[in-house]
N, C-alpha and C. Protein backbone atom coordinates (compact mmCIF):
# COMPACT_ATOMS: atom_id res chain seq x y z
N UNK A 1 149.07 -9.47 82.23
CA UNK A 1 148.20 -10.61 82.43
C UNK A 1 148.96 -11.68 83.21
N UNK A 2 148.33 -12.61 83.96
CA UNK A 2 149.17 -13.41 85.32
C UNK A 2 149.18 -14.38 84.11
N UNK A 3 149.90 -15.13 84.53
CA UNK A 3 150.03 -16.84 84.05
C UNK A 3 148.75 -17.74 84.17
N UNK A 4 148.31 -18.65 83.68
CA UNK A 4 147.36 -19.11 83.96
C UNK A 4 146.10 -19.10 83.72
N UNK A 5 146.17 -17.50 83.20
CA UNK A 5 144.87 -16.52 83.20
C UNK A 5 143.93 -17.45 81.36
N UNK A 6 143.19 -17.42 81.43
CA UNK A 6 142.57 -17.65 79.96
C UNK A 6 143.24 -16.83 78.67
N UNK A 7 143.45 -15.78 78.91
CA UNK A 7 144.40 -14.83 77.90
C UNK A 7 145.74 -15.44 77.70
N UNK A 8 146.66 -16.10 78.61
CA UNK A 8 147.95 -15.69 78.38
C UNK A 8 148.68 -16.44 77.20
N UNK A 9 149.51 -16.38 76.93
CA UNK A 9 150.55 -16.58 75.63
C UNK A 9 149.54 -17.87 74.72
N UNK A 10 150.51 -18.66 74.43
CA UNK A 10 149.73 -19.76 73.62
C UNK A 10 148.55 -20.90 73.88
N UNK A 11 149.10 -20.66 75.25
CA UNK A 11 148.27 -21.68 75.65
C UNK A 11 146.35 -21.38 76.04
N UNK A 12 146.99 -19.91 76.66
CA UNK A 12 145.41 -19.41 75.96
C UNK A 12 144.85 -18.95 75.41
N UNK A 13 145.71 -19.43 73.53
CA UNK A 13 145.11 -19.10 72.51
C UNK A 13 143.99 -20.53 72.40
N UNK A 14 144.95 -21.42 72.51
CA UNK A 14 144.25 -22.73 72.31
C UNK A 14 143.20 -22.89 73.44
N UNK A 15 143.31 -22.72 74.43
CA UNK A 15 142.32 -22.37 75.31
C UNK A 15 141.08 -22.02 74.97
N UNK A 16 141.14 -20.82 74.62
CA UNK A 16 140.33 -20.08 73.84
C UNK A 16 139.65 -20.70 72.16
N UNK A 17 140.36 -21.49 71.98
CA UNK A 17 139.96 -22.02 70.39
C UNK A 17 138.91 -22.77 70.81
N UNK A 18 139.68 -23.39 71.65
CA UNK A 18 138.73 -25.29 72.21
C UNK A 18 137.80 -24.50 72.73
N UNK A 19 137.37 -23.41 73.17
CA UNK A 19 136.27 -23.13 74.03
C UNK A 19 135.11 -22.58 72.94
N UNK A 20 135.52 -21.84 71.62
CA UNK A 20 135.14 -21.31 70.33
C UNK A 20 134.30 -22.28 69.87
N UNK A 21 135.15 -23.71 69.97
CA UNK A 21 134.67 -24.94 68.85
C UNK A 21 134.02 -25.53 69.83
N UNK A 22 134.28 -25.75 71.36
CA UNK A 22 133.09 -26.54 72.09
C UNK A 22 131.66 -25.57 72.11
N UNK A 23 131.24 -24.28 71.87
CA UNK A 23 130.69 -23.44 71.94
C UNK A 23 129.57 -23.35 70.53
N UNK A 24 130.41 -23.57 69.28
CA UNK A 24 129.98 -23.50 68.05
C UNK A 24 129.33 -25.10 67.47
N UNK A 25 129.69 -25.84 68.50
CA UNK A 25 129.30 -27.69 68.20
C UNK A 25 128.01 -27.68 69.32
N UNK A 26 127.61 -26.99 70.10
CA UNK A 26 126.83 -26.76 71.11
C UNK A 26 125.82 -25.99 70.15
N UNK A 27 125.89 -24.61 69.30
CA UNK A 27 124.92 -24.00 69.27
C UNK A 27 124.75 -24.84 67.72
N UNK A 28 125.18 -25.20 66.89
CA UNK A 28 125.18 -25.92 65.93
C UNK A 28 123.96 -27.67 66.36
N UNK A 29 124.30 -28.42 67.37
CA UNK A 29 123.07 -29.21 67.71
C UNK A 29 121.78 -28.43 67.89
N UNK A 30 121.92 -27.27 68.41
CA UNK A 30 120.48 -26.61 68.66
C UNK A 30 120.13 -25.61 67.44
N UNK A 31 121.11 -25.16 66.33
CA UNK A 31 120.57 -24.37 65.63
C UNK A 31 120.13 -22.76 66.00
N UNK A 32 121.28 -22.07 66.87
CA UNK A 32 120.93 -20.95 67.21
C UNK A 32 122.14 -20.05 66.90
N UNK A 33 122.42 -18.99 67.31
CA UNK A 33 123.22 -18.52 67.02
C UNK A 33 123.89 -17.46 68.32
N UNK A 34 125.27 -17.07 67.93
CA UNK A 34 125.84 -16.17 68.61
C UNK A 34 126.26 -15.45 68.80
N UNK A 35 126.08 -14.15 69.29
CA UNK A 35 126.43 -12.69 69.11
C UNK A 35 127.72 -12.30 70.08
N UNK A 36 128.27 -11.06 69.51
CA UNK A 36 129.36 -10.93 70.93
C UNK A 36 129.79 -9.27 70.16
N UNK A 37 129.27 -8.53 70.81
CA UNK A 37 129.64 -7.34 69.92
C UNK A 37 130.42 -6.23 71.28
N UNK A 38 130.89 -4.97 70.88
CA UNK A 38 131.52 -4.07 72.27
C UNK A 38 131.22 -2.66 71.36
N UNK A 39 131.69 -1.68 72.14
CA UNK A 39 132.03 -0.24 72.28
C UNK A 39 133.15 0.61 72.25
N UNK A 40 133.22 1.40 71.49
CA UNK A 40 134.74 2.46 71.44
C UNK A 40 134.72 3.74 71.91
N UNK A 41 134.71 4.35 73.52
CA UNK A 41 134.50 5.69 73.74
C UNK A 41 135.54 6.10 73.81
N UNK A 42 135.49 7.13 73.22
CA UNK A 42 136.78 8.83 73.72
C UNK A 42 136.90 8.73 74.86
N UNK A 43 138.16 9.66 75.00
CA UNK A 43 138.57 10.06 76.12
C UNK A 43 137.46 11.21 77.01
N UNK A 44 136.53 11.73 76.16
CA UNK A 44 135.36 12.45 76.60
C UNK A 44 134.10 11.53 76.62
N UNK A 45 134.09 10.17 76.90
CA UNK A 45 133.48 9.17 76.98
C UNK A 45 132.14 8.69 76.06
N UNK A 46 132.25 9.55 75.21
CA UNK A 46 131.45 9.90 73.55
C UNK A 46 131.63 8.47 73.16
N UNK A 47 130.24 7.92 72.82
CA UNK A 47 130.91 6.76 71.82
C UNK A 47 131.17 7.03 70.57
N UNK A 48 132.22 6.36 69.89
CA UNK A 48 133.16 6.35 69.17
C UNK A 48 132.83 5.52 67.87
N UNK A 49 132.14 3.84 67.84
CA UNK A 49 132.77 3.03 67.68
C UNK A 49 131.63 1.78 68.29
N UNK A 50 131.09 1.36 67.44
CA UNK A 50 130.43 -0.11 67.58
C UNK A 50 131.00 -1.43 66.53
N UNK A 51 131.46 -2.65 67.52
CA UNK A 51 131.50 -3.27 66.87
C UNK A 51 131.27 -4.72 67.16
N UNK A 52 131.17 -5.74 66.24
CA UNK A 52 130.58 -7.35 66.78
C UNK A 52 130.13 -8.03 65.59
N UNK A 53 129.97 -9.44 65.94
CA UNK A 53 129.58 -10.33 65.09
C UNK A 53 128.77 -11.64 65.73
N UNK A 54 127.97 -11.83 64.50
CA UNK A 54 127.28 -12.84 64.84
C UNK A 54 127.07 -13.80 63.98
N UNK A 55 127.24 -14.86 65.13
CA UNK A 55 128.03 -16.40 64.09
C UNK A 55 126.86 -17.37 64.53
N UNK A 56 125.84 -17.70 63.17
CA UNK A 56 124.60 -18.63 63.41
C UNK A 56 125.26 -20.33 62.72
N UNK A 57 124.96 -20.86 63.16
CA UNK A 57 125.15 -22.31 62.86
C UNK A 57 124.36 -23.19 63.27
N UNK A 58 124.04 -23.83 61.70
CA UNK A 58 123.01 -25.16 61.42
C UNK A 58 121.75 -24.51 60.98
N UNK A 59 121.55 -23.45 60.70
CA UNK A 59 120.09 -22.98 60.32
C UNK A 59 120.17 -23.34 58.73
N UNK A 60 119.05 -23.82 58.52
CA UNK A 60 118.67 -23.99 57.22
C UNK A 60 119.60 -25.03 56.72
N UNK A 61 120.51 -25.47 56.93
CA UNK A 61 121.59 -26.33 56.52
C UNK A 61 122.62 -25.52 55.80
N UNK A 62 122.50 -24.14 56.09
CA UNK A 62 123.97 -23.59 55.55
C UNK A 62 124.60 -23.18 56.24
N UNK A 63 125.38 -24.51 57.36
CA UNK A 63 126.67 -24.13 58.18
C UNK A 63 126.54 -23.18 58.73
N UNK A 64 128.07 -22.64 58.47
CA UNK A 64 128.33 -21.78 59.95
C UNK A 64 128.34 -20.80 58.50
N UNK A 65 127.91 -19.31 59.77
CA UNK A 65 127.51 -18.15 58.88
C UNK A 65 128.19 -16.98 59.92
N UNK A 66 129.21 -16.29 59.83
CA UNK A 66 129.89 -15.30 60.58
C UNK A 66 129.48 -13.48 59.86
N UNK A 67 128.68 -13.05 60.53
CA UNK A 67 128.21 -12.00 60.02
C UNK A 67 128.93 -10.27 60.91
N UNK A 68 129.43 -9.86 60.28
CA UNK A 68 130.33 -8.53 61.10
C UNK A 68 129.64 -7.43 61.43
N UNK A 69 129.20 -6.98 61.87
CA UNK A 69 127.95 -5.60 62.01
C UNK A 69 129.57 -4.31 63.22
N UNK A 70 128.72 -3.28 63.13
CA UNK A 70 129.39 -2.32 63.39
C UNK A 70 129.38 -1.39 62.95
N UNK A 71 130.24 -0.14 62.75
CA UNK A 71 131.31 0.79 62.23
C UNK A 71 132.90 0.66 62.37
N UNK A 72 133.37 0.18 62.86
CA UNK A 72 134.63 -0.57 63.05
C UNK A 72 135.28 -1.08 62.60
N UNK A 73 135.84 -0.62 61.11
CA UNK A 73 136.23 -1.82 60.12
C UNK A 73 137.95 -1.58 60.02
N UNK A 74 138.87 -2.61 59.35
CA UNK A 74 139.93 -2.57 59.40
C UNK A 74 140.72 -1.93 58.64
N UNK A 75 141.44 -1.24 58.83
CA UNK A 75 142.31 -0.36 57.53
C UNK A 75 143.48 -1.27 57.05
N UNK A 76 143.15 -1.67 55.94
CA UNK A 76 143.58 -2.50 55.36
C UNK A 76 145.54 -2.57 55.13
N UNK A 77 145.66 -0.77 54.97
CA UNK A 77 146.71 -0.16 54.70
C UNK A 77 147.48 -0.32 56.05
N UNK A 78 147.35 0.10 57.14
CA UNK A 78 147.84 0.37 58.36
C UNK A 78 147.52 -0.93 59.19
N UNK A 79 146.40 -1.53 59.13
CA UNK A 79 146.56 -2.90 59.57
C UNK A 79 145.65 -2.47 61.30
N UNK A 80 145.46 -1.10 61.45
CA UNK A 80 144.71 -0.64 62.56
C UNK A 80 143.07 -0.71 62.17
N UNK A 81 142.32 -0.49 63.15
CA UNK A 81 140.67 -0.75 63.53
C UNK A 81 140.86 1.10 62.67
N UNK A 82 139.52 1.06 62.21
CA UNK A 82 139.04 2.50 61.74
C UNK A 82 137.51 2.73 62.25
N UNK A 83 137.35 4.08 62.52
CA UNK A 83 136.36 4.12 63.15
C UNK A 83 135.40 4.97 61.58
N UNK A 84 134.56 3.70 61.21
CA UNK A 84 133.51 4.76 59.83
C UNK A 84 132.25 5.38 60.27
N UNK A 85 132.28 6.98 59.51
CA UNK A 85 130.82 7.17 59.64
C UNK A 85 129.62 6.33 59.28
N UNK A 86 129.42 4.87 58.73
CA UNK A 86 128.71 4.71 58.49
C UNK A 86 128.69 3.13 59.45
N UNK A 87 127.61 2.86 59.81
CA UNK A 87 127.68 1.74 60.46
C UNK A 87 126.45 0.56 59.53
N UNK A 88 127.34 -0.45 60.12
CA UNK A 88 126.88 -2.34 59.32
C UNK A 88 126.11 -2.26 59.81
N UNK A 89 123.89 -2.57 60.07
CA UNK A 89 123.65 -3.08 61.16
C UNK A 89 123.19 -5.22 60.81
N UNK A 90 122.87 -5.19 61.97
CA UNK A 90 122.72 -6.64 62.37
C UNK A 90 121.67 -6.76 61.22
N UNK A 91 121.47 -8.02 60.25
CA UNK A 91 120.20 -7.99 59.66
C UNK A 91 119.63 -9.53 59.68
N UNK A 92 118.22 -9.72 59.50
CA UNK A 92 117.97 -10.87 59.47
C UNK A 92 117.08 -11.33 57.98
N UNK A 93 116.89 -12.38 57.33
CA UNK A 93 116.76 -12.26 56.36
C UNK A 93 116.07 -13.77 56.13
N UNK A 94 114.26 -13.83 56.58
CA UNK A 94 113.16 -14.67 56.61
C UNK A 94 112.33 -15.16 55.26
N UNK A 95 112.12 -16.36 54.64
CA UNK A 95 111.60 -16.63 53.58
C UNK A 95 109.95 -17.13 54.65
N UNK A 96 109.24 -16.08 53.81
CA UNK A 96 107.57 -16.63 54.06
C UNK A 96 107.05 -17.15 53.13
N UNK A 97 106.17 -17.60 52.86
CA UNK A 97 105.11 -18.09 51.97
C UNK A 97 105.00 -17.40 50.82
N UNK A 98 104.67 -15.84 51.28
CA UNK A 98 104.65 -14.61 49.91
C UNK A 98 105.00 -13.47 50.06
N UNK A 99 106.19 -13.79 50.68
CA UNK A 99 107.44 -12.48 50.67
C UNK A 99 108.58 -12.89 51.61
N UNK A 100 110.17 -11.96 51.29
CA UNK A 100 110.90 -12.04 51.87
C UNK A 100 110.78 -11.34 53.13
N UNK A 101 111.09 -11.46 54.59
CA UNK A 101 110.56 -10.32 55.14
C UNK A 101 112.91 -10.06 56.00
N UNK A 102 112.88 -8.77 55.77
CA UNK A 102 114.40 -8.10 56.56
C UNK A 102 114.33 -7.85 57.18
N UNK A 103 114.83 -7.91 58.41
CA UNK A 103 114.62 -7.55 60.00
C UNK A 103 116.11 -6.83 60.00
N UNK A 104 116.09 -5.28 60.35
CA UNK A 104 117.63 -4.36 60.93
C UNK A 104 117.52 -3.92 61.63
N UNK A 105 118.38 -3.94 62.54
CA UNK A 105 118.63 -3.25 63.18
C UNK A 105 119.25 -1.98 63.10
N UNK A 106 118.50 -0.47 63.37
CA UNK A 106 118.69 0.68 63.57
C UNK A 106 118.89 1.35 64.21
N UNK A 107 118.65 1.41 65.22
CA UNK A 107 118.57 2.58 66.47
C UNK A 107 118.19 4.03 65.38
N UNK A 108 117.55 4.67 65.92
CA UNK A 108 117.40 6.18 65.40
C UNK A 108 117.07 6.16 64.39
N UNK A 109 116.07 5.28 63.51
CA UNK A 109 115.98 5.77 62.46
C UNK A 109 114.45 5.53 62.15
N UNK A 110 113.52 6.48 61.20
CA UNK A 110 112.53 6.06 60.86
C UNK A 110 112.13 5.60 59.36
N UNK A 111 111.23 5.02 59.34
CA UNK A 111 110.42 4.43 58.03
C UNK A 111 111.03 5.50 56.83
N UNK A 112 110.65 6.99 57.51
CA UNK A 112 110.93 7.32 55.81
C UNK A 112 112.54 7.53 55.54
N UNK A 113 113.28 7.52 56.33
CA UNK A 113 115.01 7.22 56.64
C UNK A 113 115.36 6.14 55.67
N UNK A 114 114.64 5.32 55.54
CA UNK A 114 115.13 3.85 54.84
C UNK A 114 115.03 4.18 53.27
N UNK A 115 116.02 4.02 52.73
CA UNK A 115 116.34 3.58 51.09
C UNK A 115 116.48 2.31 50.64
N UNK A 116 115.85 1.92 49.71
CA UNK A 116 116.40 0.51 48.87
C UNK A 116 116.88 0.42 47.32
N UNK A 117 117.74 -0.36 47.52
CA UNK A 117 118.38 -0.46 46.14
C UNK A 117 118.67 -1.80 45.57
N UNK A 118 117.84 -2.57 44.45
CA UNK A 118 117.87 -3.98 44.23
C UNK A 118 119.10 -3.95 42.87
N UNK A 119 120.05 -4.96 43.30
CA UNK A 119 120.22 -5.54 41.75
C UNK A 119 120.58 -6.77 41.56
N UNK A 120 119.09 -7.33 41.13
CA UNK A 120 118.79 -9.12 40.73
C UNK A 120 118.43 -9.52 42.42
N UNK A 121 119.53 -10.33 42.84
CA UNK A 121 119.52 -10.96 44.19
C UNK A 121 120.13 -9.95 45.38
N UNK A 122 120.91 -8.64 45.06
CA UNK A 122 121.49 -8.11 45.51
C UNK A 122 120.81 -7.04 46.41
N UNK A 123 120.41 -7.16 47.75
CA UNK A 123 119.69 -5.36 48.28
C UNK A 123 120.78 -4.84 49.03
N UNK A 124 120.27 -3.38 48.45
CA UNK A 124 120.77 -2.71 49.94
C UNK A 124 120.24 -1.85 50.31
N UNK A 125 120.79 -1.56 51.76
CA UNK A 125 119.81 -0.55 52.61
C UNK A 125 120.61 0.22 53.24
N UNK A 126 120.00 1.11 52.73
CA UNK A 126 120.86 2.37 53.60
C UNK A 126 119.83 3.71 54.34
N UNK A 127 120.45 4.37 55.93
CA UNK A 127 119.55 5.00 56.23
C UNK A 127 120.15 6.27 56.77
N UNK A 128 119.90 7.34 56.45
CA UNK A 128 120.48 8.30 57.08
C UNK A 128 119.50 9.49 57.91
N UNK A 129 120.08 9.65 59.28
CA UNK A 129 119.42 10.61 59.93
C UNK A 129 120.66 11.18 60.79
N UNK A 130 120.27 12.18 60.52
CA UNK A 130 121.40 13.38 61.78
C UNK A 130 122.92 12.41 61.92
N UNK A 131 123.36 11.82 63.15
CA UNK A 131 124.64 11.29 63.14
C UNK A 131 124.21 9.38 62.90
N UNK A 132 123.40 9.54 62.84
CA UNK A 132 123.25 8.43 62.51
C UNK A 132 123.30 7.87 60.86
N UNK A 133 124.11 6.64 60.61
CA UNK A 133 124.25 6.34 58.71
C UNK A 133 124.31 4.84 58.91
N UNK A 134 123.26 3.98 58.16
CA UNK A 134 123.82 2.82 58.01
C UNK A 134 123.38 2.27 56.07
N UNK A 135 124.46 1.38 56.43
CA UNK A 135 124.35 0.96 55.28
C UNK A 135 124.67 -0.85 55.04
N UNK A 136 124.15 -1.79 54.43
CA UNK A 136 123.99 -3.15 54.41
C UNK A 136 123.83 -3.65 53.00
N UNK A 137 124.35 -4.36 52.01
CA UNK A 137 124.70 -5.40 51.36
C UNK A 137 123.97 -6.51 51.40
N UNK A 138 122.62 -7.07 51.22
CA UNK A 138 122.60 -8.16 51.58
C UNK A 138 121.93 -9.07 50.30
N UNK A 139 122.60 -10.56 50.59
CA UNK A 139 122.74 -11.42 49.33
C UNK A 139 121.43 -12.20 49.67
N UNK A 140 119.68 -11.77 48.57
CA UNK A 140 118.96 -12.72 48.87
C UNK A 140 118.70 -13.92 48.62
N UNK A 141 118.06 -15.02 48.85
CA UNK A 141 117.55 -16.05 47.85
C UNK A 141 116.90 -16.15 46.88
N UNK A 142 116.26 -14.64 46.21
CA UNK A 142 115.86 -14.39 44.80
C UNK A 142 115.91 -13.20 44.78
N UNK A 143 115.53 -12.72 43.35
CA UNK A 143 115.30 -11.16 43.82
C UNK A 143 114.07 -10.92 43.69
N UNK A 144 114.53 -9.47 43.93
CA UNK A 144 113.13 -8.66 44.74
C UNK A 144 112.91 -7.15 43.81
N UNK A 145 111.32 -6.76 43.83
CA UNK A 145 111.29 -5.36 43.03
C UNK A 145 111.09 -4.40 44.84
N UNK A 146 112.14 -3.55 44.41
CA UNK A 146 112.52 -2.64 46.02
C UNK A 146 111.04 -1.81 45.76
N UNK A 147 110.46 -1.52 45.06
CA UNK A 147 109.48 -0.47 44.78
C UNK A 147 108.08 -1.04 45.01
N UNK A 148 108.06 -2.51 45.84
CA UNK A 148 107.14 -3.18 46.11
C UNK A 148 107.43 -3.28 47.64
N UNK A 149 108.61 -3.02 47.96
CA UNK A 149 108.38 -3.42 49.86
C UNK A 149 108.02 -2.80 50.42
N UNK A 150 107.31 -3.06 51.98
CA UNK A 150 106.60 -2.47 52.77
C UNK A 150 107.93 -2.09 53.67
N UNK A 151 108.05 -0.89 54.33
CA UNK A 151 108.93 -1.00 55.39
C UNK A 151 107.76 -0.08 56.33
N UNK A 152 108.92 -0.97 57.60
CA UNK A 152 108.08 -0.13 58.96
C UNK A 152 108.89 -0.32 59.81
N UNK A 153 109.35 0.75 60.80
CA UNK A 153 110.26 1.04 61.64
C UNK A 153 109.62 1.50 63.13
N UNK A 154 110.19 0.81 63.81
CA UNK A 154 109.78 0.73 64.96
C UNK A 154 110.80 0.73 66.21
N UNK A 155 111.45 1.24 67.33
CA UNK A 155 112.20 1.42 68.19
C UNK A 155 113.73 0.08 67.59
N UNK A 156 113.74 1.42 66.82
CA UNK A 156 115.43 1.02 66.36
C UNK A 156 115.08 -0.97 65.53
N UNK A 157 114.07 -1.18 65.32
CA UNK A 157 113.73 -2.43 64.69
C UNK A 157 112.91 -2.22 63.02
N UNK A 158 113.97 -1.71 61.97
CA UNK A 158 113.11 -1.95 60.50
C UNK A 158 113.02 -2.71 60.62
N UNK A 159 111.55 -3.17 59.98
CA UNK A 159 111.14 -4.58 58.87
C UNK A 159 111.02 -3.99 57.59
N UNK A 160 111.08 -4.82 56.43
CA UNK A 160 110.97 -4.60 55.14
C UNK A 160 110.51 -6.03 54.37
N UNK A 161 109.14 -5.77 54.24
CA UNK A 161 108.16 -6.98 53.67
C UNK A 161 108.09 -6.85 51.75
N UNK A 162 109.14 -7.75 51.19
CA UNK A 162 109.00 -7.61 49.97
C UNK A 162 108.29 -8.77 49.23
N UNK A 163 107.38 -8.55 48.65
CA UNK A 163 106.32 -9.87 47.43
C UNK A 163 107.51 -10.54 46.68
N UNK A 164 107.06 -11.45 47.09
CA UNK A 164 108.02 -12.22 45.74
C UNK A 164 107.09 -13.01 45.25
């Protein structure tokens, strides 16, 4: 890397910080959020490996919210990236009038692919088809009976409409 460059030694760490925090004070006045995710192919140019995060700030008034999606997680032991069969996806998570409604992201998967599993405030979702596996954790604002939601899957976009 040349000198100067935005990458190089310390200075464009801080570089890089100030540009993080002028970036996050920007989407924070407007209340939107920001994604930044990449790709891991083989040497046989196979992908490998999705990974990214998305950092919303000022919604609802609960700050900054850094959310990790992927297969890409860290080996805790070795301190290296691991590539898991199962991938995080992106989720979104809407209070209506008379239901929670979950927005995931899937690629490849259909309606009857989707599993749910409640406990109290706690869901999760998991979906498995051919090489495709995901699986999600997510913490609601109440709970929910899983044996009441609607799901419907549509070009790599579940929804899941639960009564509350």
């Amino acid at each position: 890397m040349k000198r100067g460059s935005s990458g190089a030694g310390i200075g464009g760490i801080l570089k890089g910080l100030g540009d993080l925090v002028d970036k996050l004070a920007e989407i924070e006045k407007q209340g939107e959020e920001l994604r930044r995710s990449g790709e891991l192919r083989g040497s046989d140019g196979r992908l490998r490996g999705i990974y990214g995060v998305n950092v919303r700030v000022g919604l609802g008034g609960e700050g900054v919210q850094v959310e990790p999606f992927g297969n890409l997680k860290p080996d805790r032991t070795a301190g290296d990236a691991m590539v898991h069969e199962i991938r995080e996806p992106v989720c979104d998570v809407f209070e209506e009038e008379d239901h929670l409604l979950i927005v995931a992201e899937m690629p490849g998967v259909s309606q009857a692919d989707v599993k749910l599993e409640a406990d109290g405030d706690l869901l999760t979702i998991e979906a498995n088809r051919k090489d495709r596996k995901y699986r999600k954790e997510l913490q609601l604002p109440r709970a929910i009976d899983p044996t009441r939601a609607a799901i419907s899957a549509n070009n790599g976009v579940v929804e899941i409409r639960c009564p509350v």
